[in-house]
N, C-alpha and C. Protein backbone atom coordinates (compact mmCIF):
# COMPACT_ATOMS: atom_id res chain seq x y z
N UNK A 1 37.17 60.53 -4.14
CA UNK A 1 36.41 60.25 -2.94
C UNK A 1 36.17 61.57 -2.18
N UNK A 2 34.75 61.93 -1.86
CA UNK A 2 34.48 63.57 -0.95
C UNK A 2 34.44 62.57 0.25
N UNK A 3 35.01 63.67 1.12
CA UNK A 3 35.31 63.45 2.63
C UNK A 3 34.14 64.85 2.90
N UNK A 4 33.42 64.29 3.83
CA UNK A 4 32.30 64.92 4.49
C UNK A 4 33.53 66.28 5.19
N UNK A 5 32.87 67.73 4.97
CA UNK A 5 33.62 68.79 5.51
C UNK A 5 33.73 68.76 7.36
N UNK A 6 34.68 69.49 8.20
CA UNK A 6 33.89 69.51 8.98
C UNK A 6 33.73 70.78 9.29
N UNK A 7 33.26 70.48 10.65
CA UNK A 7 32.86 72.36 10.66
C UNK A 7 32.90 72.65 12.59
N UNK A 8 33.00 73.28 13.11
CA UNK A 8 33.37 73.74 14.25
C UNK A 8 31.48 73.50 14.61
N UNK A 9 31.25 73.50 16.33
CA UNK A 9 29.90 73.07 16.60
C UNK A 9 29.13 74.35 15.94
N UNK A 10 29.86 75.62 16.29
CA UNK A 10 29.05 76.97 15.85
C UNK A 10 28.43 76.94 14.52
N UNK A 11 29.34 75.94 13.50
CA UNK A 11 29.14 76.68 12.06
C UNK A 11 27.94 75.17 11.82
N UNK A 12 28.25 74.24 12.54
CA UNK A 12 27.01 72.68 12.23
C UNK A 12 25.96 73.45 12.96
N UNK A 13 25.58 73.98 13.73
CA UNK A 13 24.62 74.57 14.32
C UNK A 13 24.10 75.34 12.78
N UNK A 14 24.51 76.23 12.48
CA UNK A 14 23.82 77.34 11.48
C UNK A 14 23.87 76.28 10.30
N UNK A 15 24.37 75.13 9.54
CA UNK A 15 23.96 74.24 8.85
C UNK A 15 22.46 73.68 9.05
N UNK A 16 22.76 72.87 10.54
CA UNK A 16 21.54 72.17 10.75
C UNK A 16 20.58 73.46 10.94
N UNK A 17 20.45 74.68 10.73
CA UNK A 17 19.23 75.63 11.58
C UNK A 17 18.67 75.40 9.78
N UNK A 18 19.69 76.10 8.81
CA UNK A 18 19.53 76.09 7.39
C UNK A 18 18.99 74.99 6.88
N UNK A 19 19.80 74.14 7.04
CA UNK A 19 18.70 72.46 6.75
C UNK A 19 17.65 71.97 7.27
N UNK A 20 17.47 72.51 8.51
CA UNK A 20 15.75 72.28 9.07
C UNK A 20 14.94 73.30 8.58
N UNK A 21 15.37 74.80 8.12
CA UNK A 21 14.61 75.46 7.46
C UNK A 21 13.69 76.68 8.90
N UNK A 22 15.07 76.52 9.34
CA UNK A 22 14.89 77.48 10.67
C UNK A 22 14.81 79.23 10.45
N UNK A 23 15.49 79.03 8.87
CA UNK A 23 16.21 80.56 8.43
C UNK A 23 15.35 80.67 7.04
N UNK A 24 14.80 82.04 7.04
CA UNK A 24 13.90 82.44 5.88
C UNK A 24 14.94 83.62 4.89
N UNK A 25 14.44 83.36 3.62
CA UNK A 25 15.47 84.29 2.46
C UNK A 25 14.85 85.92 3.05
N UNK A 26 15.45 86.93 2.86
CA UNK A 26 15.10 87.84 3.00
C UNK A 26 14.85 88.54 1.74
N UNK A 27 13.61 89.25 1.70
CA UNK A 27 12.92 89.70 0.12
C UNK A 27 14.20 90.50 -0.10
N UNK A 28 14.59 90.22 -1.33
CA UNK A 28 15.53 91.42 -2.17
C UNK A 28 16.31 92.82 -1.45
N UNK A 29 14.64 93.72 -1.74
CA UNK A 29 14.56 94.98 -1.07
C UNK A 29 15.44 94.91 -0.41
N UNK A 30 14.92 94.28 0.94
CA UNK A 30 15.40 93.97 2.62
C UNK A 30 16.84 94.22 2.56
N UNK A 31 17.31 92.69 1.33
CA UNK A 31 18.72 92.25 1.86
C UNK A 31 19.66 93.22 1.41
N UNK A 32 19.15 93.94 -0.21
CA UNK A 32 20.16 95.13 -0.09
C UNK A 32 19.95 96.31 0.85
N UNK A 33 19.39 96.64 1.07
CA UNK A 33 18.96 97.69 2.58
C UNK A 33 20.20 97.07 3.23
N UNK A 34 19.85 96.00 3.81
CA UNK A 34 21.13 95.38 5.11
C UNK A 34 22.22 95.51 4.60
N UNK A 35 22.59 95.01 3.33
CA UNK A 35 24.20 94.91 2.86
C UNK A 35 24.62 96.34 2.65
N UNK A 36 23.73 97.72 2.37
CA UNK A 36 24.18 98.83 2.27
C UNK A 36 24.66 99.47 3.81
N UNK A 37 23.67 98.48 4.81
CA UNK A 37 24.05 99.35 5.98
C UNK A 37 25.17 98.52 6.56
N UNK A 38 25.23 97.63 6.59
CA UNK A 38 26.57 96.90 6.64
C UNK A 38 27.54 96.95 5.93
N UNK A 39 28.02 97.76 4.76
CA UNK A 39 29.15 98.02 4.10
C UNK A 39 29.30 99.64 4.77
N UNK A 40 28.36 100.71 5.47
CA UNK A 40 28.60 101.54 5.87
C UNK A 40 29.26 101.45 7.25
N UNK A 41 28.17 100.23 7.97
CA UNK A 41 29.13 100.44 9.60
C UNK A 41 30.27 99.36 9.29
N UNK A 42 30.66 98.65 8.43
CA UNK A 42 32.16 98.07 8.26
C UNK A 42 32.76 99.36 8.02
N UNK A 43 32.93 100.09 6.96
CA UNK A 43 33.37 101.58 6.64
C UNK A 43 33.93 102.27 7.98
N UNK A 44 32.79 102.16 8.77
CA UNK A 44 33.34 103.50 9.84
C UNK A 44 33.86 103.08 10.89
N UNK A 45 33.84 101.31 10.73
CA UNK A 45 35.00 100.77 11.88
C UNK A 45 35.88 101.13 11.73
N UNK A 46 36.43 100.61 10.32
CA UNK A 46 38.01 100.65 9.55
C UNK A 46 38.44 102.32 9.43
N UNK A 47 37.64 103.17 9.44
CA UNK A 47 37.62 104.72 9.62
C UNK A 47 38.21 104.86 11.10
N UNK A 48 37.54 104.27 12.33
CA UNK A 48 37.62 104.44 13.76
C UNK A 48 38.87 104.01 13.75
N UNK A 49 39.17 103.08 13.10
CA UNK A 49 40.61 101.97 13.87
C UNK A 49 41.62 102.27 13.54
N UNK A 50 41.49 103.24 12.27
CA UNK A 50 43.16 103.68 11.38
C UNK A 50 43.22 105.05 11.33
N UNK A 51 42.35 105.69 12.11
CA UNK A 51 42.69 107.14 12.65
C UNK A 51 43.84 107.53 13.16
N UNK A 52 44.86 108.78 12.75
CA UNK A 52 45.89 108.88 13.02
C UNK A 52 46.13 110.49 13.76
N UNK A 53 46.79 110.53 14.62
CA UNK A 53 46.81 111.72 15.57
C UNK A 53 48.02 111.83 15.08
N UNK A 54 48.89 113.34 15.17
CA UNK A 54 50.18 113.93 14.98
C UNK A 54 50.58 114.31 16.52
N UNK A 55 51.66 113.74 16.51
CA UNK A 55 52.17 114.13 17.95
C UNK A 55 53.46 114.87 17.97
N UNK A 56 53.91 115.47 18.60
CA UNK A 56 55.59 115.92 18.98
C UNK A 56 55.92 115.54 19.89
N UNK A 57 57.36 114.62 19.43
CA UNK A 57 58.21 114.11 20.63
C UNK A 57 59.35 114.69 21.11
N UNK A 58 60.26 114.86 21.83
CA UNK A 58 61.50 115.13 21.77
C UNK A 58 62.33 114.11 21.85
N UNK A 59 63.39 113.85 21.19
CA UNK A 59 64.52 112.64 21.13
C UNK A 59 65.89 113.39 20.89
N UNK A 60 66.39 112.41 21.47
CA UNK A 60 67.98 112.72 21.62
C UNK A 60 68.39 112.73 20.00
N UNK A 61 69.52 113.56 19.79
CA UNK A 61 69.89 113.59 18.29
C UNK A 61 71.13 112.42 18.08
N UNK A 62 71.31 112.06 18.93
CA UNK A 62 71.62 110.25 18.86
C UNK A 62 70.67 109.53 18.46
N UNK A 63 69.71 109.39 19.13
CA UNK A 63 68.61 108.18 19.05
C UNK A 63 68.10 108.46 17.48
N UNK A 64 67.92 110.13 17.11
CA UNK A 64 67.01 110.07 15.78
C UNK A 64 68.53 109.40 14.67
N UNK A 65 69.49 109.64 14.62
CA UNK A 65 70.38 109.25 14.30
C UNK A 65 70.57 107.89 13.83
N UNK A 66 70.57 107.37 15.09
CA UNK A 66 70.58 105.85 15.05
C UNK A 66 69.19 105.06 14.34
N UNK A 67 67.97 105.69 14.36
CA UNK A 67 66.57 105.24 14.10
C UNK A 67 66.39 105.70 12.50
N UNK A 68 67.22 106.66 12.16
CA UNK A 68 67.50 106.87 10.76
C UNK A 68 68.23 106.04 10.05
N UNK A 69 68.94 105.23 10.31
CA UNK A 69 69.96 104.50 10.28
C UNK A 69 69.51 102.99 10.13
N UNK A 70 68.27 102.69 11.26
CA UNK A 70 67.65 101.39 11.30
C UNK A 70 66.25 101.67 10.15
N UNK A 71 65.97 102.88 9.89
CA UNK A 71 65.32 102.94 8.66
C UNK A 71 65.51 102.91 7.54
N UNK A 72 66.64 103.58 6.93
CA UNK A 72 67.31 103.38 6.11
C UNK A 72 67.73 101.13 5.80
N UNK A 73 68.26 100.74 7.15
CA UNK A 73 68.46 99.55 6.58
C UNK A 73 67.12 98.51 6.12
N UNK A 74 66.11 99.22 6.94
CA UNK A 74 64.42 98.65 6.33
C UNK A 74 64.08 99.03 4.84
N UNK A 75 64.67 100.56 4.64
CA UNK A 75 63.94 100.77 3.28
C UNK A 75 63.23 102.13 3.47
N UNK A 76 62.49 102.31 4.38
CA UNK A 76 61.51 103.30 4.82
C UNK A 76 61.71 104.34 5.70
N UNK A 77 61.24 105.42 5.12
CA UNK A 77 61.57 106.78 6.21
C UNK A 77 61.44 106.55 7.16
N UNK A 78 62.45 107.31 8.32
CA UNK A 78 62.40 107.42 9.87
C UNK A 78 61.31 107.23 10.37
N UNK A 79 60.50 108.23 10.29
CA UNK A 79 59.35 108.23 11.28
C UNK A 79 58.19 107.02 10.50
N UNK A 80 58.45 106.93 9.44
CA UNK A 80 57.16 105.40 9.12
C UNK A 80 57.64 104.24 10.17
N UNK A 81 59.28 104.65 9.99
CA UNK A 81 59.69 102.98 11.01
C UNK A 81 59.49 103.41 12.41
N UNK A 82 59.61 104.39 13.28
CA UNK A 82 59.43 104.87 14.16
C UNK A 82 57.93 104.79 14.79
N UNK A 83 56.93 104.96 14.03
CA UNK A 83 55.49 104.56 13.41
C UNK A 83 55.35 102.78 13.87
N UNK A 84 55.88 102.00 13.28
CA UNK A 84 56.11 100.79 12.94
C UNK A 84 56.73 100.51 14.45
N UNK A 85 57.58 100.65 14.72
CA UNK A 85 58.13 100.03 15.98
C UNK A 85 57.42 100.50 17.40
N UNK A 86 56.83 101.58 17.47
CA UNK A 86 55.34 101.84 18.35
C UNK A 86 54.58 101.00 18.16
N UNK A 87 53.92 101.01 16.77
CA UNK A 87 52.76 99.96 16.93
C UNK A 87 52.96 98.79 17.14
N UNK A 88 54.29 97.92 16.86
CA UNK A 88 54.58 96.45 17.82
C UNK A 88 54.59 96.97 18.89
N UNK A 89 54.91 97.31 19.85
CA UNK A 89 55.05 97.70 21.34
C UNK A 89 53.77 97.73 21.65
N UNK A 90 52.61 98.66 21.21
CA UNK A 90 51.31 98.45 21.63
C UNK A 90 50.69 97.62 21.64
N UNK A 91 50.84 96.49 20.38
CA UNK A 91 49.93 95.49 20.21
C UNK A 91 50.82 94.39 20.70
N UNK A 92 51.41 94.28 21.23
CA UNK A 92 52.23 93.50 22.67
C UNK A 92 53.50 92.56 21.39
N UNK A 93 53.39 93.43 20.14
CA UNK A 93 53.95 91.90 19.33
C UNK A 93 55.83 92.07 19.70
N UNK A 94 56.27 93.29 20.58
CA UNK A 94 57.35 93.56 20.75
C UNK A 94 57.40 93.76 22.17
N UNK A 95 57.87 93.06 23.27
CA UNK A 95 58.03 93.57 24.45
C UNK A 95 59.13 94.26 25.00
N UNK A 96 58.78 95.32 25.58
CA UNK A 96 59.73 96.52 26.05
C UNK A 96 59.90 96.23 27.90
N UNK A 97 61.05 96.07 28.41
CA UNK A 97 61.15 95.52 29.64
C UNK A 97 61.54 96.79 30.42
């Protein structure tokens, strides 16, 4: 037995535009033109977003100590986990009080 899909109003909207024949094929040419320029500006998002700056910090030779220590029990060099536990803090997935 098919159970009719459903679909959020956004995505029945672009159904019904497609089924009334609201939307025309784009000649060949065209559509690879678009998909080339759209695999370039996807490219230079993922370029923009994973750009990496080198910084110098100073830390107590306790703290690198101890952060060597919590890397080691991960698996992964100091500063990758050091790396790693910044970027939760930024992207809020770790809160620092």
């Amino acid at each position: 037995m098919r159970t009719k899909p459903i679909y959020t109003d956004e995505e029945l909207a672009i159904v019904n535009a497609v089924e009334n024949g609201e939307y025309i094929s784009l000649p060949k040419d065209e559509l690879e033109t678009l998909k080339k320029s759209l695999k370039i500006a996807a490219s230079e998002t993922i370029k923009q977003r994973s750009k990496r700056k080198a910084i110098s910090i100073r830390l107590l030779e306790d703290d690198i100590t101890k952060l060597k220590a919590m890397a080691l029990n991960e698996g992964i060099p100091y500063q990758t986990y050091i790396t790693h536990v910044i970027h939760k803090i930024t992207t809020g997935q770790v809160r620092v009080s």
